[in-house]
Protein backbone atom coordinates (compact mmCIF):
# COMPACT_ATOMS: atom_id res chain seq x y z
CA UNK A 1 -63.88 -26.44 -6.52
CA UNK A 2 -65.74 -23.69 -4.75
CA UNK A 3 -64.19 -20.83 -5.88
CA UNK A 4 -62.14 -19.84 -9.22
CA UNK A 5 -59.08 -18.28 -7.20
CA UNK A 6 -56.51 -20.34 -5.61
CA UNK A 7 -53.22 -19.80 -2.86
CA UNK A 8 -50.30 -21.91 -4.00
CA UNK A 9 -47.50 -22.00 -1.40
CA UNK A 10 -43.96 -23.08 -1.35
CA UNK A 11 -41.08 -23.41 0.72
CA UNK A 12 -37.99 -21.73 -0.25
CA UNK A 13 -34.32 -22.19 2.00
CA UNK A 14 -32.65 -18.70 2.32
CA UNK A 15 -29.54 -18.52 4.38
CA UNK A 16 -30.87 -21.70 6.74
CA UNK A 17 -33.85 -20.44 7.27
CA UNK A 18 -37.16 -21.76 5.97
CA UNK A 19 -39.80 -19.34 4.56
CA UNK A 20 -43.43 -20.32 2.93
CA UNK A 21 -44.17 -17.55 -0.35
CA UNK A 22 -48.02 -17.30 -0.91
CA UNK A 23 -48.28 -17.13 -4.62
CA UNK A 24 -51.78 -15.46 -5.52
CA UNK A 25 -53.71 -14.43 -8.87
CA UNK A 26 -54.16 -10.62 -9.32
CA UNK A 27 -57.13 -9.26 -7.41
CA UNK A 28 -59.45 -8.71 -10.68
CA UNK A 29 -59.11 -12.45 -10.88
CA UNK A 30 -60.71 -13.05 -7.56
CA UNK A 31 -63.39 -10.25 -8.37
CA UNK A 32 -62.00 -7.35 -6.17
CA UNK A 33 -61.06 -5.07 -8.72
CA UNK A 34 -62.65 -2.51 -6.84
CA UNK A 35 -60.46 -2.29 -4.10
CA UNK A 36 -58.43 0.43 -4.12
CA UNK A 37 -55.22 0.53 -5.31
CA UNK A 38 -51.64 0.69 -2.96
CA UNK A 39 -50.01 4.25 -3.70
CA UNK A 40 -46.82 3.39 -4.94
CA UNK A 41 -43.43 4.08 -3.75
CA UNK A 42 -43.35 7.64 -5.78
CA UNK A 43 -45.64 8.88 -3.28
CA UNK A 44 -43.51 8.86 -0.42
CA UNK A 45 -40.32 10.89 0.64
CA UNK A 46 -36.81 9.02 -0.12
CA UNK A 47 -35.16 8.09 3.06
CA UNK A 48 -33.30 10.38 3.88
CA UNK A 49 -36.97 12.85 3.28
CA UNK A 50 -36.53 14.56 0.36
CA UNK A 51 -38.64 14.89 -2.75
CA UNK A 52 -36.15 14.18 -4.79
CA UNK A 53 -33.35 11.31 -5.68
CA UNK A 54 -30.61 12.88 -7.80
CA UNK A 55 -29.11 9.37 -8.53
CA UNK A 56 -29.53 9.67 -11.77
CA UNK A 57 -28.05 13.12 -12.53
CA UNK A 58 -25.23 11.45 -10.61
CA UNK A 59 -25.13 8.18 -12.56
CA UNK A 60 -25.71 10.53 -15.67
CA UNK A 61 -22.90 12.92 -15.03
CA UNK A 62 -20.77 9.96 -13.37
CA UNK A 63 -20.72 12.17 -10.02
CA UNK A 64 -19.08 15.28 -11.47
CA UNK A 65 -20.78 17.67 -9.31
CA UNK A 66 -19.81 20.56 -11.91
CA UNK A 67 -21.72 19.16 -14.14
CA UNK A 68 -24.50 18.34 -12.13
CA UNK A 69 -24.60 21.81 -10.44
CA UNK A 70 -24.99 23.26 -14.24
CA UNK A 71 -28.02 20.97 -14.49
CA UNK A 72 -29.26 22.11 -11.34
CA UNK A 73 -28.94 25.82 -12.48
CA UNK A 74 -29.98 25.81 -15.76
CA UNK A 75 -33.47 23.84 -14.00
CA UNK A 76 -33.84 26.98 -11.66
CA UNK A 77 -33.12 29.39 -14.56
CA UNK A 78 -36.02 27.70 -17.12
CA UNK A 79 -38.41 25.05 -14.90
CA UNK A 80 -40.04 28.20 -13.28
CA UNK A 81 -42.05 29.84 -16.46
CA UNK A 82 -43.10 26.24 -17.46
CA UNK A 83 -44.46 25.62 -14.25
CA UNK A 84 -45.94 29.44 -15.08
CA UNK A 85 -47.02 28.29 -18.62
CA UNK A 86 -48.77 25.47 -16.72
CA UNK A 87 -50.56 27.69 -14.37
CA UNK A 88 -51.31 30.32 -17.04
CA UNK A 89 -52.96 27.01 -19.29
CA UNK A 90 -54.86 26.12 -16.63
CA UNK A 91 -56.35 29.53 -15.62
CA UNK A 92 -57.23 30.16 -19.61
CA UNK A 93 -58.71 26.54 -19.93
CA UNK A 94 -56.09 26.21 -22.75
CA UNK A 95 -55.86 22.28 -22.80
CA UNK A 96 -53.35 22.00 -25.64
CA UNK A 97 -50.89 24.43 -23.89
CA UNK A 98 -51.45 23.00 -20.76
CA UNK A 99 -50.82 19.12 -22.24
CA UNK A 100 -47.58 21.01 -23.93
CA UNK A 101 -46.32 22.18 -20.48
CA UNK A 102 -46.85 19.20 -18.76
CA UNK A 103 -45.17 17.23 -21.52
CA UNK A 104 -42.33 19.39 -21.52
CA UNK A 105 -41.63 19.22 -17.52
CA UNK A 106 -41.97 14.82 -17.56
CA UNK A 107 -37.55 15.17 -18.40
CA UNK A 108 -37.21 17.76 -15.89
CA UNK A 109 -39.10 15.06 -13.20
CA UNK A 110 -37.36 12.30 -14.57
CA UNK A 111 -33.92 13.80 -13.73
CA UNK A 112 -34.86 14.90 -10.97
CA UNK A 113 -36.07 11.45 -9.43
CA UNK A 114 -39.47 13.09 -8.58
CA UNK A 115 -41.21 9.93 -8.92
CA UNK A 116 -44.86 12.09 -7.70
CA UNK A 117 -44.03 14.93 -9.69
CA UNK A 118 -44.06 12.89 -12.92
CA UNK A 119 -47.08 10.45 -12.26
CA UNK A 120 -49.06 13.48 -11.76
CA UNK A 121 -47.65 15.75 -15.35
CA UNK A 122 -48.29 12.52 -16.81
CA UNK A 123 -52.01 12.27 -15.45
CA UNK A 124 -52.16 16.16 -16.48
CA UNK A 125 -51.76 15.28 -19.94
CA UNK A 126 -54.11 12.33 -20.01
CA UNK A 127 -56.67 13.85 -18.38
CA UNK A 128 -57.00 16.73 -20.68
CA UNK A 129 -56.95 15.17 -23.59
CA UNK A 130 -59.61 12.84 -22.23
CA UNK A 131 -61.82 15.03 -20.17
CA UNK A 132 -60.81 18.48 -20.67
CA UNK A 133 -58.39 21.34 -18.85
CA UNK A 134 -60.85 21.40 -15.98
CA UNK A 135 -59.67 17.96 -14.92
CA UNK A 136 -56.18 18.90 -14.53
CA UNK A 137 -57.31 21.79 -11.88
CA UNK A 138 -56.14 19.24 -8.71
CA UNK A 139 -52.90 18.05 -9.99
CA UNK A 140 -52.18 20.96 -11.73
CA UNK A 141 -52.08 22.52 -7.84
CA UNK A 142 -50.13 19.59 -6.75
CA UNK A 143 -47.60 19.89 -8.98
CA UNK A 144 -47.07 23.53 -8.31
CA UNK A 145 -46.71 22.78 -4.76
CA UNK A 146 -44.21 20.16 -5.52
CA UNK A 147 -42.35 22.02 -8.01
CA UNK A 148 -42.11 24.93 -5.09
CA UNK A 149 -40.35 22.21 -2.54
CA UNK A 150 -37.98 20.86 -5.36
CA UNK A 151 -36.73 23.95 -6.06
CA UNK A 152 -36.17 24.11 -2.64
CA UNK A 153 -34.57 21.66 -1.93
CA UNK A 154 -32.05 22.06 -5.24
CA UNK A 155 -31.09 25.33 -3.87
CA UNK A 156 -30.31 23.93 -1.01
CA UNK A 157 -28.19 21.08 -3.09
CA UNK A 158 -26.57 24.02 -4.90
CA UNK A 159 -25.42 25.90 -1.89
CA UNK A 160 -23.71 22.35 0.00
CA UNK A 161 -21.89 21.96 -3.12
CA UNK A 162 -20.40 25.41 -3.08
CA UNK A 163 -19.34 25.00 0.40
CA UNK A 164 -17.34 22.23 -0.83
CA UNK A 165 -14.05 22.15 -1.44
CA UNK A 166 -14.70 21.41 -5.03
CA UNK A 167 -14.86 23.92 -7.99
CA UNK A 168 -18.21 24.29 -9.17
């Protein structure tokens, strides 16, 4: 055999239709590890092009939009002087505080479904730990900008559901 890599293909039957699936080793198996890799679906806008996917505040709060308009608020009222704290970290090259901050946004992302946000506090906080506070200077300005657009957009949230007919 020529070469250590290999193509299997099979035939599936979905819905009457005939369809081949390529089955193929990961790339550092075939030696191209140093392609780069596909951004993942966190990098791109939900469908309907926001930042953020609030399905899990409303799977959390089982769609009462009281509750999840308290969430909302008490996010506006505290996420800002993190997102400071951040900022302030970075500026003093304080890489413990800074790690702290971006630690203690991750829930805040999570909740939000701010799949971007998240991967990049999470980079934050492995990249100063390995290579210093300097190394969070990029994402560290990314995630300000994002944090800028998600509030945003949760105002925005905030104000449909008070032109609602529901209590909030």
């Amino acid at each position: 055999m020529a070469s250590s890599w290999y193509v299997s293909v099979s035939a599936v039957q979905f819905m009457g239709m005939a369809a081949k699936i390529a089955h193929c080793p990961p790339l550092s198996d075939r030696g191209l590890q140093h392609l780069p890799r596909l951004p993942t679906l966190a990098y791109f806008r939900t469908m309907d092009g926001s930042l953020l996917d609030l399905g899990y505040l409303e799977r959390l709060y089982k769609g009462d939009r009281t509750r999840i308009a308290h969430w909302i608020r008490v996010y506006l009222e505290e996420a800002p002087g993190t997102f400071q704290q951040l900022s302030d970290s970075l500026e003093k090259g304080d890489g413990e505080r800074l790690a702290a901050a971006a630690h203690d946004l991750r829930p805040y992302a999570h909740y939000l479904g701010a799949g971007r946000m998240l991967e990049l506090l999470i980079a934050i906080g492995q990249g100063v730990r390995t290579d210093g506070p300097t190394s969070a200077a990029g994402p560290v300005k990314q995630v300000l900008a994002l944090s800028r657009a998600a509030e945003d957009e949760l105002r925005a949230v905030l104000s449909g559901y008070t032109n609602d007919t529901e209590p909030v």
